[in-house]
Protein backbone atom coordinates (compact mmCIF):
# COMPACT_ATOMS: atom_id res chain seq x y z
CA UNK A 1 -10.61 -22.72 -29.39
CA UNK A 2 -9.27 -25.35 -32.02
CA UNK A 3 -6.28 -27.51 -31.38
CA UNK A 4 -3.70 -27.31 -33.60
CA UNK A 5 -2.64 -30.19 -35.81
CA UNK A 6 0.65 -31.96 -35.06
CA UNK A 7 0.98 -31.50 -38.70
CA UNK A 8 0.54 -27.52 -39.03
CA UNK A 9 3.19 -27.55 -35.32
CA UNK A 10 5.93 -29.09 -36.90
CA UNK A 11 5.33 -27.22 -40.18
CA UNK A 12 5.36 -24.17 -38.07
CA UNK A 13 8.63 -25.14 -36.07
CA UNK A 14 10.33 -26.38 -39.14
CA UNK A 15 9.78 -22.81 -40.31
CA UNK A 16 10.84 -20.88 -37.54
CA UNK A 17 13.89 -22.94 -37.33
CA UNK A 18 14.99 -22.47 -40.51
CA UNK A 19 14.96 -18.74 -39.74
CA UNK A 20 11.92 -17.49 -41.56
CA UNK A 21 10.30 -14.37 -40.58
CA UNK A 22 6.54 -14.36 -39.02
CA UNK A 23 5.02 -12.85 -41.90
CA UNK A 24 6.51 -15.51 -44.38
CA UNK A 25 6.13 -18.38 -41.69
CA UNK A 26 2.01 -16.88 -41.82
CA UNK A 27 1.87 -16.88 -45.44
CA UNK A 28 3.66 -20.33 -45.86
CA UNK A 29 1.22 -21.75 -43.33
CA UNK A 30 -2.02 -19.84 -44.95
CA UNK A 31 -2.89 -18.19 -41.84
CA UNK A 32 -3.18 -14.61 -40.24
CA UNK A 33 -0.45 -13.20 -38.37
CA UNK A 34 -2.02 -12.79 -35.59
CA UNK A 35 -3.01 -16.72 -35.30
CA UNK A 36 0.62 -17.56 -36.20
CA UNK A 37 1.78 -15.75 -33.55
CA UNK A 38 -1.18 -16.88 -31.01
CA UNK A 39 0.01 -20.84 -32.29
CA UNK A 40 3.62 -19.86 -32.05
CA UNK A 41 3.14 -18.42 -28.27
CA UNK A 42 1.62 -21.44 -27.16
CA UNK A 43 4.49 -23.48 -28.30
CA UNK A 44 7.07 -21.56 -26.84
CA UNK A 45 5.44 -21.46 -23.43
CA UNK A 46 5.15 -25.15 -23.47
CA UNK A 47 8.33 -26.00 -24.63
CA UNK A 48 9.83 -23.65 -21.89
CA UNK A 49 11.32 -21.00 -24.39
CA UNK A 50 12.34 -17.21 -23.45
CA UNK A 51 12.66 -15.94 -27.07
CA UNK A 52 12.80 -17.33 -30.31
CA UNK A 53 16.72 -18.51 -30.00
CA UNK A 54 16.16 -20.04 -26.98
CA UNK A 55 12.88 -22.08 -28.66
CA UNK A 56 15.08 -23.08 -31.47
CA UNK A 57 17.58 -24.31 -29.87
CA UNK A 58 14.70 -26.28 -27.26
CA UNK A 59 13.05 -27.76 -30.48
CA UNK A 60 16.31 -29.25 -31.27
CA UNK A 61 17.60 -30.58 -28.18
CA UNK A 62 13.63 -32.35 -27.20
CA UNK A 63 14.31 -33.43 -30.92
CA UNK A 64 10.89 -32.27 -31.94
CA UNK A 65 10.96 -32.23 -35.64
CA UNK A 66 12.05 -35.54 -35.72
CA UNK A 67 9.18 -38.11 -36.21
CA UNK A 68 10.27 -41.74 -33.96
CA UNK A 69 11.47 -44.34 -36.82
């Protein structure tokens, strides 16, 4: 299986932190569904997430939409 770019993760967490539902996070991200939501699994299990509230609130505290300046 492909990696995914760090480019296409943060575009994908940016989305889902900004509330967006799958479908539109999918279409946003030209992708299927179902890959979105394989992409979006992985993420969640390696940030440590339970849900989707729990991973939002995770990507903010590890501060991982923010790029090191």
């Amino acid at each position: 299986m492909a990696t995914v770019s760090d480019d296409l993760k943060l575009a994908l967490l940016r989305l889902l932190v900004e509330g967006h539902e799958d479908k539109v996070i999918s279409k946003r991200l030209g992708i299927s569904l179902r890959t979105y939501q394989r992409h979006l699994a992985e993420i969640m299990k390696r940030i440590g997430a339970r849900n989707r509230s729990h991973g939002g609130y995770l990507v903010h505290k590890m501060r991982l939409l923010y790029r090191d300046s």
